[in-house]
Protein backbone atom coordinates (compact mmCIF):
# COMPACT_ATOMS: atom_id res chain seq x y z
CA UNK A 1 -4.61 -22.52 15.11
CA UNK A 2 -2.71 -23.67 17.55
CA UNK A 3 -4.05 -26.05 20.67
CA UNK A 4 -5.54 -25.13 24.05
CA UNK A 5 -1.90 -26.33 25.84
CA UNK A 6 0.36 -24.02 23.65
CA UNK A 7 -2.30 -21.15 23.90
CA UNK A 8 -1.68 -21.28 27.60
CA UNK A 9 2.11 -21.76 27.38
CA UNK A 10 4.46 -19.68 25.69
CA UNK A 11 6.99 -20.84 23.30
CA UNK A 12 10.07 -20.35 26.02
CA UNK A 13 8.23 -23.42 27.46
CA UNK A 14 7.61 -25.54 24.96
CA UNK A 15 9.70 -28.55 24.67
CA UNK A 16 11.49 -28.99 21.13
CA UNK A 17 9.18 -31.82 19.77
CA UNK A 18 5.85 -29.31 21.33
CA UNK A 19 7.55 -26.81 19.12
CA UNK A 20 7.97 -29.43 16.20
CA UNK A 21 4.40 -30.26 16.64
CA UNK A 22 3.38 -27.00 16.39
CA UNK A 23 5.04 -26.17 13.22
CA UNK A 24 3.87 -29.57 12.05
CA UNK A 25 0.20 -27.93 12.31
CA UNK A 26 0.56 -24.66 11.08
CA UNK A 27 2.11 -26.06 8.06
CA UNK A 28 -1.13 -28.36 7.80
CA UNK A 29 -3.18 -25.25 7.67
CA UNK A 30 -0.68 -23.23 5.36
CA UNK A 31 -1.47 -26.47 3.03
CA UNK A 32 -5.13 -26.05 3.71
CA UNK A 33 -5.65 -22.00 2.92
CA UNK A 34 -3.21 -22.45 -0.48
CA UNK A 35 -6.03 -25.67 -1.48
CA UNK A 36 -8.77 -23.06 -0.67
CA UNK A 37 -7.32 -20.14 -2.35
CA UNK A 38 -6.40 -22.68 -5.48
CA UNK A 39 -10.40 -23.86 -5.81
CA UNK A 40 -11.46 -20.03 -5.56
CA UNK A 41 -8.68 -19.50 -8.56
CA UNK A 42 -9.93 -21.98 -10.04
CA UNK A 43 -13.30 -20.57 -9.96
CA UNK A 44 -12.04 -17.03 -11.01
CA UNK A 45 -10.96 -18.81 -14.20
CA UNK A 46 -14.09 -20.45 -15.15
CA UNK A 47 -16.10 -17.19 -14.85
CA UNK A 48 -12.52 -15.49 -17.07
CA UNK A 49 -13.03 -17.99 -19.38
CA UNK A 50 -17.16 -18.03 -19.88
CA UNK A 51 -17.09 -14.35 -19.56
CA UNK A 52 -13.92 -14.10 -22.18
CA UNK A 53 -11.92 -11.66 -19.72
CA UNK A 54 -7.84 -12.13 -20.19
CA UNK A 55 -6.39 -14.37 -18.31
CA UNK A 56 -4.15 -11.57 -16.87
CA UNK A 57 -5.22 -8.54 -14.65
CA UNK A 58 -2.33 -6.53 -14.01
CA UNK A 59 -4.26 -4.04 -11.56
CA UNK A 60 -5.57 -7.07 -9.53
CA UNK A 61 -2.59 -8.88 -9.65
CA UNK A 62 -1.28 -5.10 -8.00
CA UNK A 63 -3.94 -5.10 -5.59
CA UNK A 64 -2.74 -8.67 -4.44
CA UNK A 65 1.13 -7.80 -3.98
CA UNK A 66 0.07 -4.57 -2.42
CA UNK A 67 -2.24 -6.33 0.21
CA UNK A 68 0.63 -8.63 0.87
CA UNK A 69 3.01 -6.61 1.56
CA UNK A 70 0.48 -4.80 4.08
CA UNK A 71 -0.20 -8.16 5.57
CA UNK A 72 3.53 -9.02 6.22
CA UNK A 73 3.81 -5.86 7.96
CA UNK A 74 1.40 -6.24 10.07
CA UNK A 75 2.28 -9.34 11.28
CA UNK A 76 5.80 -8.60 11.36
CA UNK A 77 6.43 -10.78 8.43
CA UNK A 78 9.85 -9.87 5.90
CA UNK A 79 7.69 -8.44 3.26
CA UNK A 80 9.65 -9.23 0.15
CA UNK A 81 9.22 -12.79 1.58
CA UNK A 82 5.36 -12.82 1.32
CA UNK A 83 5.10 -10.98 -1.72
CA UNK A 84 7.52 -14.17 -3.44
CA UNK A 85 5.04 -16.47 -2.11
CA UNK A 86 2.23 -14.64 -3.61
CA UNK A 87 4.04 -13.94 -7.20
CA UNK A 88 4.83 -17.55 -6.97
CA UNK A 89 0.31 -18.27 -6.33
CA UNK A 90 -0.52 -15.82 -8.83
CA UNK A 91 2.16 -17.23 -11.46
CA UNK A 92 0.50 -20.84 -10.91
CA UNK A 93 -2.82 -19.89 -11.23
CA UNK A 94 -2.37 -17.91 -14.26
CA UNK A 95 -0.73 -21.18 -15.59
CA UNK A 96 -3.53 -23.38 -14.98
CA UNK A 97 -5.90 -20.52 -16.65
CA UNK A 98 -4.25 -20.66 -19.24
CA UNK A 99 -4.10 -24.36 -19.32
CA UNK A 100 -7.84 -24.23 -18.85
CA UNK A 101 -8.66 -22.44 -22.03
């Protein structure tokens, strides 16, 4: 999230190195959400693997692309964009699932 001093500034006013520094910490927490959605994967496997359910769910994987692109838009995000980064997670978790077995 960003600080109390950009909250109260906009970005017009934000010095190039403010603006750095911001980036700097949203890409921290980008980092941080992909290491939590990675353990949760991880956790989806074990209970795939002890509950002997294929490692691939086309429907959910569906449901994730689908959600997405309906995040993107609401954010005014380039779609296709978002939905790469998300094939991209779901193609690395089903890798270490795999992996796992």
């Amino acid at each position: 999230m960003a600080n109390d001093d950009t909250d109260r500034r906009s970005t017009d006013e934000m010095s190039l190195d403010e603006l750095r520094t911001e980036i700097e910490s949203i890409d921290r927490e980008i980092v941080e959400l992909i290491a939590q959605r990675t353990y949760v994967a991880e956790s989806v496997a074990r209970v795939k693997r002890e509950q002997d359910i294929p490692t691939t769910d086309e429907g959910q994987e569906q449901a994730v692309m689908d959600r997405a692109g309906e995040n993107a838009e609401r954010f005014g995000v380039d779609a296709n964009l978002v939905k790469a980064i998300f094939r991209l997670l779901i193609e690395l978790n089903k890798v270490e699932q795999r992996e796992s077995r």
